[in-house]
Protein backbone atom coordinates (compact mmCIF):
# COMPACT_ATOMS: atom_id res chain seq x y z
CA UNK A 1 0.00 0.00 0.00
CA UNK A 2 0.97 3.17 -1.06
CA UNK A 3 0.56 6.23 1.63
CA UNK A 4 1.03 10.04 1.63
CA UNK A 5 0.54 11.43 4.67
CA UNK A 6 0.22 14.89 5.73
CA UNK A 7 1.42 16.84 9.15
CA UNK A 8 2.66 20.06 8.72
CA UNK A 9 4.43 20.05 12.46
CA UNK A 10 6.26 16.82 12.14
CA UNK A 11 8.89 16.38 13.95
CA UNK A 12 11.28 13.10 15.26
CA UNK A 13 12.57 12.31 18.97
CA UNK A 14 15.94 14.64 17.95
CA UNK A 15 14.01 17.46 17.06
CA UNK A 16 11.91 17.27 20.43
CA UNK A 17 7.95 17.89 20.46
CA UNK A 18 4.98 16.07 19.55
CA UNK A 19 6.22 12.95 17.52
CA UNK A 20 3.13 10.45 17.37
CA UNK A 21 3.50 11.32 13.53
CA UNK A 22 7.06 9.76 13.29
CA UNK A 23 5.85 6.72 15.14
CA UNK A 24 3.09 6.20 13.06
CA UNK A 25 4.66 6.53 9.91
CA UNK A 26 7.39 3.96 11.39
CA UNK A 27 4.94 1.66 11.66
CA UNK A 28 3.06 1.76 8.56
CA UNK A 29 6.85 1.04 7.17
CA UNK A 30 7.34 -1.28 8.86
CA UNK A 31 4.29 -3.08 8.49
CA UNK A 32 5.50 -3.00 4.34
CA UNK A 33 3.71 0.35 3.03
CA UNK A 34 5.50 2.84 0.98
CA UNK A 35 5.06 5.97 3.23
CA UNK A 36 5.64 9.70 1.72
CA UNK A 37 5.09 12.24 4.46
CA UNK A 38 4.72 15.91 3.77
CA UNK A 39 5.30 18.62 5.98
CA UNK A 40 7.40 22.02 6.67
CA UNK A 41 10.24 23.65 7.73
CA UNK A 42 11.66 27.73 8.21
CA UNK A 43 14.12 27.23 5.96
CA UNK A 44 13.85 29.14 2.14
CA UNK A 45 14.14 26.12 0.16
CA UNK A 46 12.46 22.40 -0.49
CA UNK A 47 13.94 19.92 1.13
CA UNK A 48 13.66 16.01 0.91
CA UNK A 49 15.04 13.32 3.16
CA UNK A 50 14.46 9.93 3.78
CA UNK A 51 13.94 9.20 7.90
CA UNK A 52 13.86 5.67 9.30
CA UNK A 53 12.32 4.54 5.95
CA UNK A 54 9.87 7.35 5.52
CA UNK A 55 10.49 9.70 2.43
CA UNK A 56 9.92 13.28 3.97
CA UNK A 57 9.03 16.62 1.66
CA UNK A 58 10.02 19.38 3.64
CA UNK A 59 7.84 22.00 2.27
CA UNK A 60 9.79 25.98 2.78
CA UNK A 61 6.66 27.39 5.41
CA UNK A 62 7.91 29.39 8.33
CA UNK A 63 5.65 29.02 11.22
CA UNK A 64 6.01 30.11 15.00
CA UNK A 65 3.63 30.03 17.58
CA UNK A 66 4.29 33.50 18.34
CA UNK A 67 2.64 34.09 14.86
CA UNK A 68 -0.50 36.37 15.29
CA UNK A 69 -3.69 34.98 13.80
CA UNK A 70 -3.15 36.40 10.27
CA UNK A 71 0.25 35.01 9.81
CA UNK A 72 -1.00 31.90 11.34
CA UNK A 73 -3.96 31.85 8.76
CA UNK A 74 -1.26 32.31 5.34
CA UNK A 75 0.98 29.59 6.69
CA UNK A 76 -1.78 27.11 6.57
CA UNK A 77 -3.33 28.07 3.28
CA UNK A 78 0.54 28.14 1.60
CA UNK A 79 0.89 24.73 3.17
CA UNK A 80 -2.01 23.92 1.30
CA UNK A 81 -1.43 25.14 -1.90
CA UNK A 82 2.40 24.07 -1.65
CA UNK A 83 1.20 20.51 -0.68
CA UNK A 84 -1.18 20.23 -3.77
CA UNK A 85 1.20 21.57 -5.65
CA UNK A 86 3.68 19.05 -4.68
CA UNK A 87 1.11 15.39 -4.27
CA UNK A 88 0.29 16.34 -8.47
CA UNK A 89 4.33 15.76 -8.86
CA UNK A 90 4.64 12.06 -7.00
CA UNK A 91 3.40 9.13 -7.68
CA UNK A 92 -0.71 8.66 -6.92
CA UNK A 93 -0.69 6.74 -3.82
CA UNK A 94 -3.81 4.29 -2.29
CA UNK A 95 -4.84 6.91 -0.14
CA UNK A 96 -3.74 10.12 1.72
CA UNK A 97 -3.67 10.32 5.83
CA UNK A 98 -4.33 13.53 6.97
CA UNK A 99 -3.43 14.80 10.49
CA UNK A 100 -4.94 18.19 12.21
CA UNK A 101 -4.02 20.59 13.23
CA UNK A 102 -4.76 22.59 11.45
CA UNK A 103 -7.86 21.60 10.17
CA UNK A 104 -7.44 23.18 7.04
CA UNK A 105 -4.83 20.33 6.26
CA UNK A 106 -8.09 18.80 5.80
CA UNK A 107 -8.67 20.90 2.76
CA UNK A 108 -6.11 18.66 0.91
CA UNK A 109 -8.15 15.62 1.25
CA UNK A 110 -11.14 17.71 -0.05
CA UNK A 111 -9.46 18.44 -3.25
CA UNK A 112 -7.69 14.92 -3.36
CA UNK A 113 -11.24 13.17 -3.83
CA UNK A 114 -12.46 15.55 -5.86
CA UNK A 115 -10.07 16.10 -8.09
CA UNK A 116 -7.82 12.74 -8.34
CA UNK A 117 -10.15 10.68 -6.89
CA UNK A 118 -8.09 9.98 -3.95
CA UNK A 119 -9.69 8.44 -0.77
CA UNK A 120 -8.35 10.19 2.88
CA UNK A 121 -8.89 9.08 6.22
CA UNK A 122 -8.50 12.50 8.66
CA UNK A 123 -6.69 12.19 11.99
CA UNK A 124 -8.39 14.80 14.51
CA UNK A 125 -6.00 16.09 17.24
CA UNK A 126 -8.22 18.69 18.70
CA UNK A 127 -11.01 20.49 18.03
CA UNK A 128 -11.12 22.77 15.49
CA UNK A 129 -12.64 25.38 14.84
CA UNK A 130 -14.46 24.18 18.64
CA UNK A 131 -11.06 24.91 20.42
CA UNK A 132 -10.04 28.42 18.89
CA UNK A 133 -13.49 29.70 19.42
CA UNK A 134 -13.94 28.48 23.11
CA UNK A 135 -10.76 30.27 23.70
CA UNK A 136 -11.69 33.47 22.07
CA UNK A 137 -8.92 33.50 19.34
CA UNK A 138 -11.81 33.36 16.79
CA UNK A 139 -14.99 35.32 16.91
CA UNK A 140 -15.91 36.77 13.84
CA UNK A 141 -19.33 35.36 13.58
CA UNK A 142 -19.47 34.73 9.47
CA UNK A 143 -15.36 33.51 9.68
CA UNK A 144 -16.71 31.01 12.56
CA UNK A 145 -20.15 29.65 10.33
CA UNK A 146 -17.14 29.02 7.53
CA UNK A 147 -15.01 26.57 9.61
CA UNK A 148 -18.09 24.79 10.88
CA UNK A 149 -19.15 24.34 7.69
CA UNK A 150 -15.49 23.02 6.65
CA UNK A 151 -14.77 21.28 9.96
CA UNK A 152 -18.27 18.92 8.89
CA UNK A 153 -17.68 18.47 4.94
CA UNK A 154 -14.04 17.42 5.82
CA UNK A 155 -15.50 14.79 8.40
CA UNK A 156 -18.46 13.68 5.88
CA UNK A 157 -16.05 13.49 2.79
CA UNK A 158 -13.18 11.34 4.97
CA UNK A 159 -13.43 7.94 4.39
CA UNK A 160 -12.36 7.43 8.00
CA UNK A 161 -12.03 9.03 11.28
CA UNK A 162 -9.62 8.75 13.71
CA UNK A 163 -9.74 10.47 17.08
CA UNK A 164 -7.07 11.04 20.11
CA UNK A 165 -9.66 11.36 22.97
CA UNK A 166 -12.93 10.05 23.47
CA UNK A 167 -14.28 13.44 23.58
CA UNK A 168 -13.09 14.31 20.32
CA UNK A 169 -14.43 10.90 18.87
CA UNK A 170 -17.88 11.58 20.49
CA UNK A 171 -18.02 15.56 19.52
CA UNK A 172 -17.76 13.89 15.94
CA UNK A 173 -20.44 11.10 16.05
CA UNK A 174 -22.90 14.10 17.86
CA UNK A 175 -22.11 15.83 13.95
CA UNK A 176 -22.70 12.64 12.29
CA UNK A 177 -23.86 9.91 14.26
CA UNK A 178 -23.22 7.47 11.13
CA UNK A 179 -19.58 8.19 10.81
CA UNK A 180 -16.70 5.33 11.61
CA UNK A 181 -14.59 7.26 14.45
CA UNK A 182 -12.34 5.38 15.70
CA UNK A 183 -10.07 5.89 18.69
CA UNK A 184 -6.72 5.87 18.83
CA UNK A 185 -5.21 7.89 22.00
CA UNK A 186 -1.53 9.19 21.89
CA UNK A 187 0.66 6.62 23.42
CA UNK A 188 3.70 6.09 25.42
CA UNK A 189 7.29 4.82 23.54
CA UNK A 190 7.90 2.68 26.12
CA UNK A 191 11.88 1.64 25.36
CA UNK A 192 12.56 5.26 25.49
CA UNK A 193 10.32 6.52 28.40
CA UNK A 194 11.84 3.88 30.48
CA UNK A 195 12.85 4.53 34.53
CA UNK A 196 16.08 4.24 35.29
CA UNK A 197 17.22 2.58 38.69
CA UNK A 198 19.90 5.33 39.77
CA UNK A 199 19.44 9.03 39.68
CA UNK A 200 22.20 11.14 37.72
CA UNK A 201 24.39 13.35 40.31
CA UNK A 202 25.45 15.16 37.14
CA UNK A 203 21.75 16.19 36.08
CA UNK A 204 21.61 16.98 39.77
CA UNK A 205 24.35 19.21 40.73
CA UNK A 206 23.50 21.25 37.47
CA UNK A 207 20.09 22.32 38.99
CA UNK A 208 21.15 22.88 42.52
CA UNK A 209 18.88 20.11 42.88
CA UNK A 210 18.56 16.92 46.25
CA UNK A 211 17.68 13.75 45.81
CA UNK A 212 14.71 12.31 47.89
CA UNK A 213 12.93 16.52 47.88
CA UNK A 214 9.39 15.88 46.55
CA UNK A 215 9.89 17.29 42.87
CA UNK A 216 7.37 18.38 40.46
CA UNK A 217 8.22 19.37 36.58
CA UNK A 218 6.25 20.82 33.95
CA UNK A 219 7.40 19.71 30.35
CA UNK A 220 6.16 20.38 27.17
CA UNK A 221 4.23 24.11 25.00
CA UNK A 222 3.91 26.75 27.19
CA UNK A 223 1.14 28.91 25.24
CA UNK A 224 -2.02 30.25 26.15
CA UNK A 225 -4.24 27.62 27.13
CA UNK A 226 -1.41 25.50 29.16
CA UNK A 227 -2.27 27.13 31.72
CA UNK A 228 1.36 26.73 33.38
CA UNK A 229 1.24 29.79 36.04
CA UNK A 230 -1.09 27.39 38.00
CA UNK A 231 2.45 25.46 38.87
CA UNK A 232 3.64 28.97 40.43
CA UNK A 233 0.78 28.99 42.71
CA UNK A 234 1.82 25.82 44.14
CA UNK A 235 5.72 26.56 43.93
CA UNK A 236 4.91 29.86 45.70
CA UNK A 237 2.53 28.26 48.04
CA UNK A 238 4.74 25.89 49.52
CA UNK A 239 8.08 28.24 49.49
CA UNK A 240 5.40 30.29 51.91
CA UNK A 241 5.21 26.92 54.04
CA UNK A 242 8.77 25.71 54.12
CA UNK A 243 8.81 22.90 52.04
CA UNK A 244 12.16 21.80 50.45
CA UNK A 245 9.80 20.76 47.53
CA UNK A 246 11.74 21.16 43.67
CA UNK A 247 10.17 22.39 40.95
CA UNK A 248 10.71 22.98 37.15
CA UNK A 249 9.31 23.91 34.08
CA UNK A 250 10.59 23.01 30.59
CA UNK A 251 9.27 24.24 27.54
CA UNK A 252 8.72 26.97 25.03
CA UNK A 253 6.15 29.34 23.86
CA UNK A 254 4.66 32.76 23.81
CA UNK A 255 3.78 32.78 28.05
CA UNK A 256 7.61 31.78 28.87
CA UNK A 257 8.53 35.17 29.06
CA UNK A 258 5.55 35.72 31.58
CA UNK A 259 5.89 32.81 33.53
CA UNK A 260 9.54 34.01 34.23
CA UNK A 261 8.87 37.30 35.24
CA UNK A 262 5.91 35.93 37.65
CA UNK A 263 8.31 33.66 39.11
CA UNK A 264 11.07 36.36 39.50
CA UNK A 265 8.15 39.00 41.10
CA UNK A 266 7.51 36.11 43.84
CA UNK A 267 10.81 35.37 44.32
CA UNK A 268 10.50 31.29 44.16
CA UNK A 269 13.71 30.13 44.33
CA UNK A 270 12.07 26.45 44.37
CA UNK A 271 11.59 26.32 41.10
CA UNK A 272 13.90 26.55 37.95
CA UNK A 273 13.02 26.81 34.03
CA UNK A 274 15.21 24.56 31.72
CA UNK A 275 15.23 25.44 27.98
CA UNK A 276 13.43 23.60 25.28
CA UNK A 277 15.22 20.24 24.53
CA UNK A 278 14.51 17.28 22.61
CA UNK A 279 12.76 13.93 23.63
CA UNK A 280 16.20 13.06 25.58
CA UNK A 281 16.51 16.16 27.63
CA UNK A 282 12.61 15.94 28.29
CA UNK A 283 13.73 11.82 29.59
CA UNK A 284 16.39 13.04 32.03
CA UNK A 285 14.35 15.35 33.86
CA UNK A 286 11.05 13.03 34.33
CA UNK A 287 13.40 10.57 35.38
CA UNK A 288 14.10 12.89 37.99
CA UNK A 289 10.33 13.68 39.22
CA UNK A 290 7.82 12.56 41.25
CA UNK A 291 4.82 14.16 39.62
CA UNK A 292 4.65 15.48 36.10
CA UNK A 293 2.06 18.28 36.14
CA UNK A 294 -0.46 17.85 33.32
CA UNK A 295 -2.36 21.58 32.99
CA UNK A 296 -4.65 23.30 30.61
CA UNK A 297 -6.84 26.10 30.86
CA UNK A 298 -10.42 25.72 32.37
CA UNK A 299 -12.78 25.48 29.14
CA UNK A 300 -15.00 22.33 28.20
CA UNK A 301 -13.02 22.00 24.96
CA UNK A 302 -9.87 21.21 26.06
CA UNK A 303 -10.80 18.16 28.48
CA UNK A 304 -10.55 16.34 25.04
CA UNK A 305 -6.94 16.89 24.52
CA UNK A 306 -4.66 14.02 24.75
CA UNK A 307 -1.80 15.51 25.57
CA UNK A 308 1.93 14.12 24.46
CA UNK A 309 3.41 14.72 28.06
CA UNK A 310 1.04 13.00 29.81
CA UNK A 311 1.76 9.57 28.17
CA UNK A 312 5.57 10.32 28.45
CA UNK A 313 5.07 10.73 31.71
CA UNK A 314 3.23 7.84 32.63
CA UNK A 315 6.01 5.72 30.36
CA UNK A 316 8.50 7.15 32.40
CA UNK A 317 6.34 5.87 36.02
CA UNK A 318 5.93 9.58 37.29
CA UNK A 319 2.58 10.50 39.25
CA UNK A 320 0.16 12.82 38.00
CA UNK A 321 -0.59 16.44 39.26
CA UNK A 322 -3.76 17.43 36.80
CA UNK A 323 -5.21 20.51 36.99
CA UNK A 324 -8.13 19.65 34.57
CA UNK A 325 -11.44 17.34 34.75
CA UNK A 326 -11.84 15.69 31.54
CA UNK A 327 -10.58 12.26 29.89
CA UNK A 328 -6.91 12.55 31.70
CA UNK A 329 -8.21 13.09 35.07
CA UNK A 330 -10.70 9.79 34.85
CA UNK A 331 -7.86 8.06 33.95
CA UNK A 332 -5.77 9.62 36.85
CA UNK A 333 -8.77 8.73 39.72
CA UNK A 334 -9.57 5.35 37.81
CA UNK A 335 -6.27 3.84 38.06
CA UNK A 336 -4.58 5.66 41.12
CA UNK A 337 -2.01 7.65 39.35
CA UNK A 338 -2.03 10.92 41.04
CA UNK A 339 -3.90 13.73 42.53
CA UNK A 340 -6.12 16.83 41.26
CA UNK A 341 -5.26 20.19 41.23
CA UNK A 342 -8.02 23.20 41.81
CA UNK A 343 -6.69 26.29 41.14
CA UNK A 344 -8.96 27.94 43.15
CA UNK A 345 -7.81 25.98 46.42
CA UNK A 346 -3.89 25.17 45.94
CA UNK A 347 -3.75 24.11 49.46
CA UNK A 348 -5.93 21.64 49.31
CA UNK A 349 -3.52 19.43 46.50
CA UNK A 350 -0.48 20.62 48.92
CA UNK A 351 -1.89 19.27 51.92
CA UNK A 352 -2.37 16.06 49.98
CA UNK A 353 1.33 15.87 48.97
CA UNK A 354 2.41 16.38 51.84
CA UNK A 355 0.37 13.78 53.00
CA UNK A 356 2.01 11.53 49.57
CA UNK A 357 5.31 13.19 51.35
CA UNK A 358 4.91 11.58 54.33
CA UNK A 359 3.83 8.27 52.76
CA UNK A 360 6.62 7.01 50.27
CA UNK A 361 4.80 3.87 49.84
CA UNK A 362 1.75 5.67 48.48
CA UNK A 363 3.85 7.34 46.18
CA UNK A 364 5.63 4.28 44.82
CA UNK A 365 2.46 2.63 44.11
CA UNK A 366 1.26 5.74 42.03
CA UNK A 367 4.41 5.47 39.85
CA UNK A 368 3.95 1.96 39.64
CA UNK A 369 0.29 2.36 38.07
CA UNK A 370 1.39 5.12 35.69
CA UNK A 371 3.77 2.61 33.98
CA UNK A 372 1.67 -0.27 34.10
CA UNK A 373 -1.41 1.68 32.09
CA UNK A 374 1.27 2.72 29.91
CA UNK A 375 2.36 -0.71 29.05
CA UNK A 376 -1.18 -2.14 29.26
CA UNK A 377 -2.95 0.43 26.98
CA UNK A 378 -0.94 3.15 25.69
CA UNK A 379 2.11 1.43 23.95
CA UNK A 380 3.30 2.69 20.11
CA UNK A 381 2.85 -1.17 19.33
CA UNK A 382 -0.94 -1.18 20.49
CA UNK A 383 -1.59 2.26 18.94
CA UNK A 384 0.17 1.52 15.28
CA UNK A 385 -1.78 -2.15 15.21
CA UNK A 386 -4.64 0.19 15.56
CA UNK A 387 -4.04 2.42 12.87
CA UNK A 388 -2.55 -0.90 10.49
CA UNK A 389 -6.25 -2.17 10.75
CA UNK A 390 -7.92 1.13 9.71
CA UNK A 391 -5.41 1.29 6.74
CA UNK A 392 -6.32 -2.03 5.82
CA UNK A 393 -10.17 -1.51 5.46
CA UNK A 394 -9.53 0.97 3.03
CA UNK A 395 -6.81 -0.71 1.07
């Protein structure tokens, strides 16, 4: 089977960042398919490599997240017409797999069907246009009846769904109750994300950092609806207390700069911020943590994320600090992996770690059921044999 698949953020493990793209790919090559992926990079010319068996188009697209909404908005429609542009020049594959965001990626597969006759199965990563109009980045009432209207042809003209939360899947089947959805979560690499027995002095010393001090890290985007400052409150709450409790944030995006200063105005010198780094750097630190802290802002939409660092997290057997009630938290109270967060009452989850403080056992047994659910339901083996099967039905 012959596959072109679209993501115009991939990145691999080196690179750092969301990588269930490269994984998947992997395993459709693997599995015997001839996999083209197209995507983009900052640089001014077209690039092509092959990775790990996958033939890569590196389309020339600058894109930052620091991009206001009108720059955002020509990057994706040149990624679109660049893409087009580019699938008329290969060879026709069996069918194109087409990841979101954004959702006008989706656009491709819309003029694929039509106009080569192309099926596409559309991979839906969050929400949109539900997410960016929840959050108030959208609200020009004629520009939001537009993406509705796109968002549902793209989903009736796919020949499959896939979803990464079963609050996307369901927001999907509510718009078209016949439609196949099928679910396939992000998932844990669990060789990589794998504990390791002794802690690294080295890593250590370079932070200023104990062993055995309660720690609590923050890894992964740091934008506007990651809600990160909520980690401050807690860092700055127990500074007030006296606890020798660590803290760190690693990450990029547009609220870094905020987050610092914040920090800096309270003077927490509990907590430090380590730059951006790739899948490795992100390894050595939740090695060194007791709770990853899994946050996004409070709106209905973005309980259905399925968020990267909470399935690296679990890989890597660290307990869960969620400040959020949707799909991660009932897997967090279902399976005992960590405790809630409400903003509105940070001493509340300190009195409970100190409590988890206190109790070491308690806290072992929470790591322990983070990387069990990893292994039993969230492994890259479980989630490509997944997406094999959906290929198959429409090979």
């Amino acid at each position: 089977m012959r596959i072109i698949y679209i993501h115009q953020y991939f990145v691999t493990p080196e690179e750092g960042g969301a990588v269930r793209s490269y994984h998947l790919a992997k395993g459709m090559v693997d599995a015997g398919m001839d996999v083209e992926l197209i995507t983009t990079h900052p640089n001014s010319q077209y690039l092509q490599k092959e990775i790990e068996g996958i033939k890569v188009h590196y389309l020339p697209i600058p894109y930052d997240n620091n991009f206001g909404f009108l720059r955002r908005l020509r990057a994706f429609y040149a990624f679109v017409h660049q893409a087009k542009r580019l699938i008329k020049k290969l060879a026709l594959p069996d069918l194109l797999y087409i990841t979101s965001t954004p959702l006008t990626t989706g656009l491709i597969g819309l003029w694929a069907k039509r106009k080569l006759q192309l099926p596409f199965i559309f991979e839906v990563r969050d929400l949109w246009p539900e997410a960016p109009v929840q959050v108030g980045v959208i609200r020009n009432s004629l520009l939001k009846r537009r993406l509705y209207t796109l968002e549902k042809s793209i989903y009736q003209e796919a020949s499959q769904i896939v979803g990464l939360s079963p609050g996307i899947c369901e927001y999907i089947q509510a718009i078209l109750p016949k439609k196949r959805v099928h679910l396939i979560p992000n998932f844990s690499d669990l060789d990589f994300f794998s504990p390791q027995a002794e802690c690294n002095n080295h890593f250590l010393k370079r932070l200023g950092w104990e062993p055995n001090r309660l720690t609590i890290v923050y890894t992964g985007a740091i934008g506007d609806v990651n809600a990160v400052h909520e980690l401050l409150q807690l860092a700055d709450l127990a500074q007030q207390k006296g606890k020798n409790w660590q803290f760190a944030i690693m990450g990029k995006g547009k609220q870094l700069a905020n987050l610092k200063a914040e920090s800096k105005r309270l003077r927490l010198g509990n907590l430090q911020f380590i730059p951006f780094g790739n899948k490795g750097a992100v390894r050595m630190l939740l090695d060194h943590a007791d709770f990853s802290f899994i946050s996004f802002e409070h709106l209905p939409v973005l309980r259905t994320n399925s968020p990267n660092k909470f399935f690296d997290a679990i890989a890597m057997g660290n307990a869960i600090l969620i400040n959020h009630k949707g799909w991660g938290w009932d897997l967090v109270h279902q399976h005992g992996l960590g405790l809630y967060f409400d903003h509105r009452n940070p001493q509340q989850a300190l009195e409970e770690l100190e409590k988890i403080e206190q109790n070491p056992d308690r806290l072992r047994q929470m790591k322990q059921h983070s990387r069990h659910l990893a292994e039993s339901r969230f492994s890259t083996s479980i989630a490509i044999e997944k997406l094999l099967k959906v290929l198959r039905e429409n090979s």
